[in-house]
N, C-alpha and C. Protein backbone atom coordinates (compact mmCIF):
# COMPACT_ATOMS: atom_id res chain seq x y z
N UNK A 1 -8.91 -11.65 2.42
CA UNK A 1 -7.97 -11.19 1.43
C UNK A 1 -8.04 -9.68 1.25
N UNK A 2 -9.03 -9.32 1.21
CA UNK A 2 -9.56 -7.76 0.68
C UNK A 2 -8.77 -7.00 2.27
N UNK A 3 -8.41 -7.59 3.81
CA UNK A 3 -7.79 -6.93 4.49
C UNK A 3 -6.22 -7.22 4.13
N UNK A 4 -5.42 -8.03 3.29
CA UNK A 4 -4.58 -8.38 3.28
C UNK A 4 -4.32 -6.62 2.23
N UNK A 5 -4.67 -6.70 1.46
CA UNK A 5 -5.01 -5.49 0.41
C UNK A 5 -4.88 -3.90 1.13
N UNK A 6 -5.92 -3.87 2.22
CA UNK A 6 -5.97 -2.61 2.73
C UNK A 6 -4.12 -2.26 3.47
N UNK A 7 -3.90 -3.80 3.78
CA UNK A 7 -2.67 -3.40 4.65
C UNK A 7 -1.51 -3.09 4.19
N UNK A 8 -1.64 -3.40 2.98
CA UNK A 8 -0.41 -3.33 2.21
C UNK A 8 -0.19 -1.16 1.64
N UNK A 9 -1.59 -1.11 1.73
CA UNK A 9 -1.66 0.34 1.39
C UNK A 9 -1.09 1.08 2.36
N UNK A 10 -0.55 0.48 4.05
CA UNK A 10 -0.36 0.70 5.29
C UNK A 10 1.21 0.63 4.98
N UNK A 11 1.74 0.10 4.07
CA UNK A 11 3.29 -0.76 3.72
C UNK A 11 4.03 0.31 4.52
N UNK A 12 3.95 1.42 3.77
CA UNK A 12 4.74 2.82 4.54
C UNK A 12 4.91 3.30 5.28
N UNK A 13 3.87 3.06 6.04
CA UNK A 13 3.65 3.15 7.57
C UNK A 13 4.78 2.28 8.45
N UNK A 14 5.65 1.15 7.54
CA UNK A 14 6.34 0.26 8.19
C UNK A 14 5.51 -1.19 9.00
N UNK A 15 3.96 -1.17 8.76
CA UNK A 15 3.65 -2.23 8.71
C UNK A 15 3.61 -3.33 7.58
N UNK A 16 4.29 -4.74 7.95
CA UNK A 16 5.01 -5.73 7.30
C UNK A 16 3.54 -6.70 6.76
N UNK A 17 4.10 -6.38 5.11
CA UNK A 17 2.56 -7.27 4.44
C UNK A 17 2.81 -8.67 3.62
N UNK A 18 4.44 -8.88 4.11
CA UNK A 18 4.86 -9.78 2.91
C UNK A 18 3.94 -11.16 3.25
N UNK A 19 3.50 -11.56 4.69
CA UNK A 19 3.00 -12.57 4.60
C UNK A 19 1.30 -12.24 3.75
N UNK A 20 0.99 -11.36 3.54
CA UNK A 20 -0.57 -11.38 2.90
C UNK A 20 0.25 -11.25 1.68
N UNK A 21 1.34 -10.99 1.09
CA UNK A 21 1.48 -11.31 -0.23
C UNK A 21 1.62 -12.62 -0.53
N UNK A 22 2.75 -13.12 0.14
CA UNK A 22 2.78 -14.86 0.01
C UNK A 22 1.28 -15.36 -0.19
N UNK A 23 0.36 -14.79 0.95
CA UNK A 23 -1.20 -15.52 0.74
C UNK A 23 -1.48 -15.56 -0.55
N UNK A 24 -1.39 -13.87 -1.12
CA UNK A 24 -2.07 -13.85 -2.11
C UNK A 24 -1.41 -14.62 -3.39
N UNK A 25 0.07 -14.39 -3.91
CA UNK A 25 0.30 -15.43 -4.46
C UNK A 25 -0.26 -17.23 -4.59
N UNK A 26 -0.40 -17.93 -3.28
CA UNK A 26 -0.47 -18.84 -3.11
C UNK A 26 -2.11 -19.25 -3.85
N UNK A 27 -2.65 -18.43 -2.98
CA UNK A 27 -4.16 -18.58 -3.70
C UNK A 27 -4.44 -18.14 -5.27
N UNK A 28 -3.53 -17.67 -5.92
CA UNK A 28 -3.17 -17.32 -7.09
C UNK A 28 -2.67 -18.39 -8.25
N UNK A 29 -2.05 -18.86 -7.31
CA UNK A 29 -1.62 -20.53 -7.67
C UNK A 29 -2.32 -21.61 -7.83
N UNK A 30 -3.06 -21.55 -7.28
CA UNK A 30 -4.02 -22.86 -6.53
C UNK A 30 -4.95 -22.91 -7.29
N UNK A 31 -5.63 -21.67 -8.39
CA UNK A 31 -6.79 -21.02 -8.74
C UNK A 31 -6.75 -22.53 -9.78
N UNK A 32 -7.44 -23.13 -10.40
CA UNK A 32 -7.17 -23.92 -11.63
C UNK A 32 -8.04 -23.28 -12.62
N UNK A 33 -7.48 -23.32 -14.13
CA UNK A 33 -7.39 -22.34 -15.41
C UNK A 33 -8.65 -22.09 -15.41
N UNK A 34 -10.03 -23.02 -15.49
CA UNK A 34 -11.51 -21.81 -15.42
C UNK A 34 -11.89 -21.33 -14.38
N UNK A 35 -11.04 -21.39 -13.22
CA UNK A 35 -11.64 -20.54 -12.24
C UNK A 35 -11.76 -19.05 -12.48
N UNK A 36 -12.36 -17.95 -11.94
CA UNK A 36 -12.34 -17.10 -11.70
C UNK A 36 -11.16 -16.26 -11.44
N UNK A 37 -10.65 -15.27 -12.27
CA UNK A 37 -9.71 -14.92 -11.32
C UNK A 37 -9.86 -13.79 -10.68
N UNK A 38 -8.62 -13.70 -9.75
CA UNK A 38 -9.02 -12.79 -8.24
C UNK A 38 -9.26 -11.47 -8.75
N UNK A 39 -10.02 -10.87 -7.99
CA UNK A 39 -10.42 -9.48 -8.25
C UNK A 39 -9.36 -8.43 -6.84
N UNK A 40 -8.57 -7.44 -7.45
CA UNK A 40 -8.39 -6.50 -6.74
C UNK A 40 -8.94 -4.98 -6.03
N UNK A 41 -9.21 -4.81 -5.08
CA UNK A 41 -9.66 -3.75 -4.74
C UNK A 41 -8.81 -2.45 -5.24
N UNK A 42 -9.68 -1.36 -4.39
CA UNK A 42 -8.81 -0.10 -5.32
C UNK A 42 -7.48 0.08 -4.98
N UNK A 43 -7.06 -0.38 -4.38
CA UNK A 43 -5.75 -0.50 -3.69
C UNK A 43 -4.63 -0.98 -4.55
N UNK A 44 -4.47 -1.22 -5.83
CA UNK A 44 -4.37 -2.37 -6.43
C UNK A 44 -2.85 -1.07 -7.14
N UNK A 45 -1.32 -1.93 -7.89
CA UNK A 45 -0.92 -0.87 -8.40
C UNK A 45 -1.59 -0.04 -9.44
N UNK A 46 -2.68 -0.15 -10.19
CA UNK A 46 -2.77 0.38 -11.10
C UNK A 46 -3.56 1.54 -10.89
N UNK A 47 -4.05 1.49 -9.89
CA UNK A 47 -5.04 2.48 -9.23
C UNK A 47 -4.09 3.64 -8.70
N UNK A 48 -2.73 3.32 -8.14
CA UNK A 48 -1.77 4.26 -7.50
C UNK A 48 -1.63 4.54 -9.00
N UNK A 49 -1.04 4.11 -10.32
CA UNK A 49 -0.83 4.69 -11.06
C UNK A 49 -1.20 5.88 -11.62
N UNK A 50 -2.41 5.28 -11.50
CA UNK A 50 -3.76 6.20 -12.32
C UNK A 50 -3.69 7.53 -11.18
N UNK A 51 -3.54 7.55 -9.74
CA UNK A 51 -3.35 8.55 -9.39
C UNK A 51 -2.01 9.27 -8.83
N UNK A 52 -1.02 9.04 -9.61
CA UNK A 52 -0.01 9.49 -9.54
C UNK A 52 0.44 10.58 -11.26
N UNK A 53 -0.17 9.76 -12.08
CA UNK A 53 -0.61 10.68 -13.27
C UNK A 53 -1.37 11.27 -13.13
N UNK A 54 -2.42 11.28 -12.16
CA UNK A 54 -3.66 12.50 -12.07
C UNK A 54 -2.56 13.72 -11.42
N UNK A 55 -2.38 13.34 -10.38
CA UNK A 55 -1.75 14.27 -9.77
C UNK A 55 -0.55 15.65 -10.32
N UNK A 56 0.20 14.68 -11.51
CA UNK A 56 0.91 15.10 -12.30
C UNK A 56 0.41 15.76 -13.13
N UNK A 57 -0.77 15.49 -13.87
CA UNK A 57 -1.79 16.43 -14.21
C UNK A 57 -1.82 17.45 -13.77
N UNK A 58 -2.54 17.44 -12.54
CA UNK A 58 -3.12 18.65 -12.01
C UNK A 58 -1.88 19.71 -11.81
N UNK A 59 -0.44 19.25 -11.83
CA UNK A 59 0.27 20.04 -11.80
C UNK A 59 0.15 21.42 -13.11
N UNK A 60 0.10 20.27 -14.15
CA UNK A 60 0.17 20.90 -15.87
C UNK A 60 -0.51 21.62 -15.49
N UNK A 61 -2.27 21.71 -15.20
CA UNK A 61 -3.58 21.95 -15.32
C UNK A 61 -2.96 23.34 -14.88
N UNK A 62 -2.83 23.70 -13.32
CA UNK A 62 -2.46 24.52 -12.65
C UNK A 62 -1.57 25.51 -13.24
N UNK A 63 -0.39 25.46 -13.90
CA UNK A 63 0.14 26.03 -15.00
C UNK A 63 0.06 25.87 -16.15
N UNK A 64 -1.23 26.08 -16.49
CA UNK A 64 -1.77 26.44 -17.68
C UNK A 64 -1.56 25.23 -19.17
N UNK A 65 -0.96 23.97 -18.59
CA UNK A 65 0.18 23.96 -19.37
C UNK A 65 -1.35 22.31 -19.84
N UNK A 66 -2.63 22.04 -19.52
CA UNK A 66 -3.75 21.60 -19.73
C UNK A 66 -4.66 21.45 -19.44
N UNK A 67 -5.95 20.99 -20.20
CA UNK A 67 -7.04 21.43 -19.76
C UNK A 67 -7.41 21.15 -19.03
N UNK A 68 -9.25 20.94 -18.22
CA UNK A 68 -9.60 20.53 -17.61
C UNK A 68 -10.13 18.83 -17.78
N UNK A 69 -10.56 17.87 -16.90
CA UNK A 69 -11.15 16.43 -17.31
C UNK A 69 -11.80 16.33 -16.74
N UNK A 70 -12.98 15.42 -17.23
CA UNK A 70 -12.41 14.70 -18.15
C UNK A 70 -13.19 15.59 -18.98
N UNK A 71 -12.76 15.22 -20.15
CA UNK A 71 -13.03 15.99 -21.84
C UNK A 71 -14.10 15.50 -22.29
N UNK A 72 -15.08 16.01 -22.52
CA UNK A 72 -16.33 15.80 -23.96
C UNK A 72 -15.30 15.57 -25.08
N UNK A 73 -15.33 13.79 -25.29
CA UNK A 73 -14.77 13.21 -26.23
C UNK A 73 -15.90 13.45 -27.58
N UNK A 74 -17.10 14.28 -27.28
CA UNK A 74 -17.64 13.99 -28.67
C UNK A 74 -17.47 15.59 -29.20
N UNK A 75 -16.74 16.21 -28.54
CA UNK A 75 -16.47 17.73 -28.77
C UNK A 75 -15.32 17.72 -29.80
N UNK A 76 -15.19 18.46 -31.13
CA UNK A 76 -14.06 18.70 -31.73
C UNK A 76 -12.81 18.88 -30.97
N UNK A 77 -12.64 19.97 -29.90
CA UNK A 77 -11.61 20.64 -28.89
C UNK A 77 -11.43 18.95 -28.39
N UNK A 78 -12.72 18.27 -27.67
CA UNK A 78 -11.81 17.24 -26.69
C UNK A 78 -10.84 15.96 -27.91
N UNK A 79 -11.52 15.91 -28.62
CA UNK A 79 -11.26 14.65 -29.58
C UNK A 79 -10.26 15.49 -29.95
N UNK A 80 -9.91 16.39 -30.65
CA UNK A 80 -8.26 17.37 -30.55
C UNK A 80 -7.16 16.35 -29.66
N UNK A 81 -7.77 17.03 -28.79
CA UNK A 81 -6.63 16.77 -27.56
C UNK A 81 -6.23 15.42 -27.40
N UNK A 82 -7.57 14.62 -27.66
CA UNK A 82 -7.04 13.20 -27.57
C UNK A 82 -6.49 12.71 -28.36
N UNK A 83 -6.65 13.14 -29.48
CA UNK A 83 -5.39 12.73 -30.51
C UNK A 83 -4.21 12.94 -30.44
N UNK A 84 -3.97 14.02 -30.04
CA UNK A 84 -2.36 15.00 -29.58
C UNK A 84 -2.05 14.20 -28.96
N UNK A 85 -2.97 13.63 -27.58
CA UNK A 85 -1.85 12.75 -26.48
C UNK A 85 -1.77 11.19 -26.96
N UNK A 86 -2.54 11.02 -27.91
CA UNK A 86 -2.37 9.95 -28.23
C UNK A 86 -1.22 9.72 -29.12
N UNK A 87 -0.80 10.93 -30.04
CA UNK A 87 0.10 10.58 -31.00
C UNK A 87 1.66 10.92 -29.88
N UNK A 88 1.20 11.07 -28.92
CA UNK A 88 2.46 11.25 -28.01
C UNK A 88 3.24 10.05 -27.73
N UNK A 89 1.89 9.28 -27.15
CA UNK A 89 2.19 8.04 -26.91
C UNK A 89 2.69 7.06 -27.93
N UNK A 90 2.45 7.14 -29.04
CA UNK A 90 2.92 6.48 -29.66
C UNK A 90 4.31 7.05 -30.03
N UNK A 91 4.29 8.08 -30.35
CA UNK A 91 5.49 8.91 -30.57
C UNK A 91 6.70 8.36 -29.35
N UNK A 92 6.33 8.14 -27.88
CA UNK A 92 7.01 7.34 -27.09
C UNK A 92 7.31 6.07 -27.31
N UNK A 93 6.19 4.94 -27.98
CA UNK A 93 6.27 3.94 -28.84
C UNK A 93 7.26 3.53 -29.48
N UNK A 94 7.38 4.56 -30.65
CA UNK A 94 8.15 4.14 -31.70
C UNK A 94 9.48 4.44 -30.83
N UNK A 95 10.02 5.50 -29.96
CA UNK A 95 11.07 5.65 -29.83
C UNK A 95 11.80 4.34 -28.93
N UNK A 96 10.68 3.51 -27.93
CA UNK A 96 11.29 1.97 -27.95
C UNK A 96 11.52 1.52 -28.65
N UNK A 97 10.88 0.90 -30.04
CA UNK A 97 11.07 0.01 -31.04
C UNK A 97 12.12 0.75 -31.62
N UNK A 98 12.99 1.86 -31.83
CA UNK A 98 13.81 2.10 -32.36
C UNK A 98 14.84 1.77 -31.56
N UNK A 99 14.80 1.10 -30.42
CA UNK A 99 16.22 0.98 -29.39
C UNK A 99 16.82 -0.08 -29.54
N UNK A 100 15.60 -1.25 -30.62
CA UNK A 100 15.98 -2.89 -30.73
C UNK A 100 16.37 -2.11 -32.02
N UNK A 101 17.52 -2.68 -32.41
CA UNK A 101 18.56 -2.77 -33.44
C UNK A 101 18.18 -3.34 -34.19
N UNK A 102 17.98 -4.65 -34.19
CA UNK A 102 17.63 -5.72 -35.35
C UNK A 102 16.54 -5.73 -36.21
N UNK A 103 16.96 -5.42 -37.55
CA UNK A 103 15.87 -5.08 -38.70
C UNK A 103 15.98 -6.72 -39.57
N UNK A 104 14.73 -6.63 -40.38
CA UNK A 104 14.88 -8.18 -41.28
C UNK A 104 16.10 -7.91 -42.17
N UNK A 105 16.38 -6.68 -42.75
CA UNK A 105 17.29 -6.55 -44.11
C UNK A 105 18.74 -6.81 -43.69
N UNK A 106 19.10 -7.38 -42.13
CA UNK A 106 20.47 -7.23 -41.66
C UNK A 106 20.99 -8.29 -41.35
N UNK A 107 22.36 -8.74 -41.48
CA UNK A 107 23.05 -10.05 -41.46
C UNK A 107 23.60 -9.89 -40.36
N UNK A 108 23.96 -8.89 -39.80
CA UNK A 108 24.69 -9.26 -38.36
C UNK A 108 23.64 -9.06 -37.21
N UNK A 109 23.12 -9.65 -35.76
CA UNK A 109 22.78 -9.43 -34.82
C UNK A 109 22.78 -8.27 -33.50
N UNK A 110 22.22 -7.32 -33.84
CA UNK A 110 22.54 -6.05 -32.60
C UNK A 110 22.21 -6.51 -31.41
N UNK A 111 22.93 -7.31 -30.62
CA UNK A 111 22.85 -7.51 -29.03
C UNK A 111 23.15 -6.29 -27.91
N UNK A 112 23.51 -5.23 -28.70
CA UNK A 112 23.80 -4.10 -27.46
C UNK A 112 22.76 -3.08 -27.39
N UNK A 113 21.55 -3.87 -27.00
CA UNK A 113 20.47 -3.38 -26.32
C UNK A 113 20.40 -2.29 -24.91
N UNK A 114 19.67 -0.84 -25.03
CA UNK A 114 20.56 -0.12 -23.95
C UNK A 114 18.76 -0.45 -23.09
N UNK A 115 18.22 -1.80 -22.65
CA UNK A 115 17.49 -2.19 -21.84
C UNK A 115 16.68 -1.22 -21.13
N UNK A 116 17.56 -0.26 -20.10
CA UNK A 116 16.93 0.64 -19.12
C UNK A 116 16.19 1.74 -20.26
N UNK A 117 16.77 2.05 -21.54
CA UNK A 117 16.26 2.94 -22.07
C UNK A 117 15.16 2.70 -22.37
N UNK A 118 15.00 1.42 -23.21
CA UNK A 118 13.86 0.50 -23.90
C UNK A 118 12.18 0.81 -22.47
N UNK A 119 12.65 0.57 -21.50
CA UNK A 119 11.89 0.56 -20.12
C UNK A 119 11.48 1.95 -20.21
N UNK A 120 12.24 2.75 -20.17
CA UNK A 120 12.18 4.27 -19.23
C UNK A 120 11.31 4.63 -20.68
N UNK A 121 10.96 4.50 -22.18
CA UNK A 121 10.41 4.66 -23.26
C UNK A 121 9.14 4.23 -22.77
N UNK A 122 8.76 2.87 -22.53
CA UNK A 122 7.47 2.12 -22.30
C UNK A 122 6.88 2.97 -20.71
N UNK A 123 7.69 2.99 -20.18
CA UNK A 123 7.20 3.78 -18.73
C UNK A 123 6.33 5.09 -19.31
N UNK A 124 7.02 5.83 -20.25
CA UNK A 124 6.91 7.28 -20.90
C UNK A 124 5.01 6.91 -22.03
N UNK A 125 5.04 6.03 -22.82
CA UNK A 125 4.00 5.42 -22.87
C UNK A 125 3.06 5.09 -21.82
N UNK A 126 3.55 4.67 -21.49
CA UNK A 126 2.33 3.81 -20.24
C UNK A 126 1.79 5.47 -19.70
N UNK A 127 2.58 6.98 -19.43
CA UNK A 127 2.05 7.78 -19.00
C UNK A 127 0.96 8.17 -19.46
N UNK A 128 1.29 8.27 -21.03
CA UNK A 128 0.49 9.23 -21.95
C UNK A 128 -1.01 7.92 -22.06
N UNK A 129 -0.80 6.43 -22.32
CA UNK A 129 -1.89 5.77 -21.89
C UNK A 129 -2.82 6.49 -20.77
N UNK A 130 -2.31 6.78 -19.80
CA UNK A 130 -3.31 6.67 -18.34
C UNK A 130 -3.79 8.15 -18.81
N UNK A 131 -3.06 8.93 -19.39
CA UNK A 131 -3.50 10.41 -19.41
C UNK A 131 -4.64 10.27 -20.06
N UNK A 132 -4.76 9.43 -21.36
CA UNK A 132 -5.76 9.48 -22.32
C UNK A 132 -6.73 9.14 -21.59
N UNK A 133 -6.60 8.11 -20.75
CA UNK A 133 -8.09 7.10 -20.08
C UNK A 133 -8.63 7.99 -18.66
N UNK A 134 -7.75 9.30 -17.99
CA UNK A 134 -7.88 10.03 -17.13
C UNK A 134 -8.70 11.12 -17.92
N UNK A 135 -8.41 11.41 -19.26
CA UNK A 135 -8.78 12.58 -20.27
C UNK A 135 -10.03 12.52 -20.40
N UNK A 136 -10.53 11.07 -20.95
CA UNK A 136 -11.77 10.35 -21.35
C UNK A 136 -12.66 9.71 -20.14
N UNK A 137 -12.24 10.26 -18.74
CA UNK A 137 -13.15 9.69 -17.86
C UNK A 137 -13.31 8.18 -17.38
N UNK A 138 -12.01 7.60 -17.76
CA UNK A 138 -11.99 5.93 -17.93
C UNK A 138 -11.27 5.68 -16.40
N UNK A 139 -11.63 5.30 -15.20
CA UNK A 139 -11.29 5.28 -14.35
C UNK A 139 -9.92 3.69 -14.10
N UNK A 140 -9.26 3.74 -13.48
CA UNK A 140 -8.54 2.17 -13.35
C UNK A 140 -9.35 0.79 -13.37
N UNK A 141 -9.85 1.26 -12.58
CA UNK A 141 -10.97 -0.10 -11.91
C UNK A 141 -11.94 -0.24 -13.08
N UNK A 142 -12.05 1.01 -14.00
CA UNK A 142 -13.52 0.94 -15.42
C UNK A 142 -11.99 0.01 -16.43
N UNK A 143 -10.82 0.62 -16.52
CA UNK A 143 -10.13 0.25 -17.21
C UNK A 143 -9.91 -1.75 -17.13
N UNK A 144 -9.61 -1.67 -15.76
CA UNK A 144 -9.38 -2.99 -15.17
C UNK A 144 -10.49 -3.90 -15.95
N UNK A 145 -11.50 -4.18 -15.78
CA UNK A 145 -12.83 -4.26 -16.01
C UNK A 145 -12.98 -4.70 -17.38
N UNK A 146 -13.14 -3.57 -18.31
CA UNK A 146 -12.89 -3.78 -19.15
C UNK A 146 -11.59 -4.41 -20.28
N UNK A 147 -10.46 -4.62 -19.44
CA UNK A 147 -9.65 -5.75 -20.14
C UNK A 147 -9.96 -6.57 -19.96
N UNK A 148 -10.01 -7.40 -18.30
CA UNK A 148 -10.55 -8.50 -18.13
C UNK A 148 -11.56 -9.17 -19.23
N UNK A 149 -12.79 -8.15 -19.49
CA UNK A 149 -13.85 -8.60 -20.16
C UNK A 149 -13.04 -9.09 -21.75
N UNK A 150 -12.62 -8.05 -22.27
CA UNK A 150 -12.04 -8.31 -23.47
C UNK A 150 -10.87 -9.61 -23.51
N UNK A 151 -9.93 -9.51 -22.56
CA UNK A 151 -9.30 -10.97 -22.18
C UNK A 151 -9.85 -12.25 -22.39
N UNK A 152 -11.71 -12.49 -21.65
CA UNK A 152 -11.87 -13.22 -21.71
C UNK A 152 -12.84 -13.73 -23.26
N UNK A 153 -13.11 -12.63 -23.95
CA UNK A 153 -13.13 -12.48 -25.25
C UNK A 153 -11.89 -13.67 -25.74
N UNK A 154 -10.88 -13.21 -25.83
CA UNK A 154 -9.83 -13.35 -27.13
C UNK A 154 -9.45 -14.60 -26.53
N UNK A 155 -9.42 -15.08 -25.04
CA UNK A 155 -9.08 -16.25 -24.96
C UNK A 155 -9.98 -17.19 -25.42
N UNK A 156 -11.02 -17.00 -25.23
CA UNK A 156 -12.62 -17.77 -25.96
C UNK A 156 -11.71 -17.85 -27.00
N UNK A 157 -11.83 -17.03 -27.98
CA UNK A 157 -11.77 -16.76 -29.76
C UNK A 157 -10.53 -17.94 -29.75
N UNK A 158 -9.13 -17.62 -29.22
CA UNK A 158 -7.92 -18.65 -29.25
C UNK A 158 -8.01 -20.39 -28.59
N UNK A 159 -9.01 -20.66 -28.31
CA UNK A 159 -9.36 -21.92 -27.49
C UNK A 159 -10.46 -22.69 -28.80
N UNK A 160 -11.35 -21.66 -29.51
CA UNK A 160 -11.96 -22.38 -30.36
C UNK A 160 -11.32 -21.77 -31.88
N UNK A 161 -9.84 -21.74 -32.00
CA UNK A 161 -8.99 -21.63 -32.78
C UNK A 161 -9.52 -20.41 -34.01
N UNK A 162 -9.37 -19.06 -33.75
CA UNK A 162 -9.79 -18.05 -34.46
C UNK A 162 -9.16 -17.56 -34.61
């Protein structure tokens, strides 16, 4: 599996990975609910994410435009900064939840949802996320990791009804 993975990183190259995806789906399927689930190598999208915002970074960095990382989060200056990008992100946040129309105090239904916007908002989030966890030294794979762990936290907690 872990070569099905490397090859797909090859995709661009014009070598064809859909059958190691089918695999991987399939075995994805098959898994039954306490099994284990599959572990991805670094190859994985979230890892391109994480370095496609680095990169974008280093643009800022380069023109002056931020600092260096990752940040001494126990430093006044770094914990600064992490707040700033954090209230960004949310600041991207709220501007999704303002795109759904429908409030409790309203009798008619807002169905003219502008969708792509709602997306291109959460995309804009999801940046300022990776920036923070790039800021703070939190790598994909540390990130990965640590949801999983917490995942299997809260599903515990919801199975013995908490």
């Amino acid at each position: 599996m872990k070569d099905a993975f490397r090859a797909a990183n090859y995709a661009e190259d014009g070598i064809d990975v859909s059958a190691a995806v089918k695999e991987m789906r399939k075995n994805m399927m098959d898994q039954t609910p306490d099994a284990p689930m599959m572990t991805f190598p670094e190859s994985d999208r979230l890892s391109d994410m994480f370095r496609r915002q680095e990169e974008f970074m280093r643009v800022l960095k380069d023109a002056d435009k931020m600092p260096e990382w990752p940040i001494d989060i126990t430093s006044k200056f770094g914990q600064r900064h992490i707040k700033e990008v954090n209230a960004n992100m949310v600041a991207e946040l709220f501007e999704a939840m303002y795109i759904l129309k429908n409030r409790p105090h309203r009798f008619t239904d807002h169905t003219d949802v502008d969708f792509g916007h709602f997306k291109e908002e959460l995309g804009d989030a999801l940046a300022f996320f990776m920036e923070l966890c790039i800021m703070a030294g939190i790598s994909a794979d540390e990130l990965y990791e640590e949801y999983c762990r917490k995942n299997q936290i809260v599903k515990q907690r919801a199975q013995e009804g908490y």
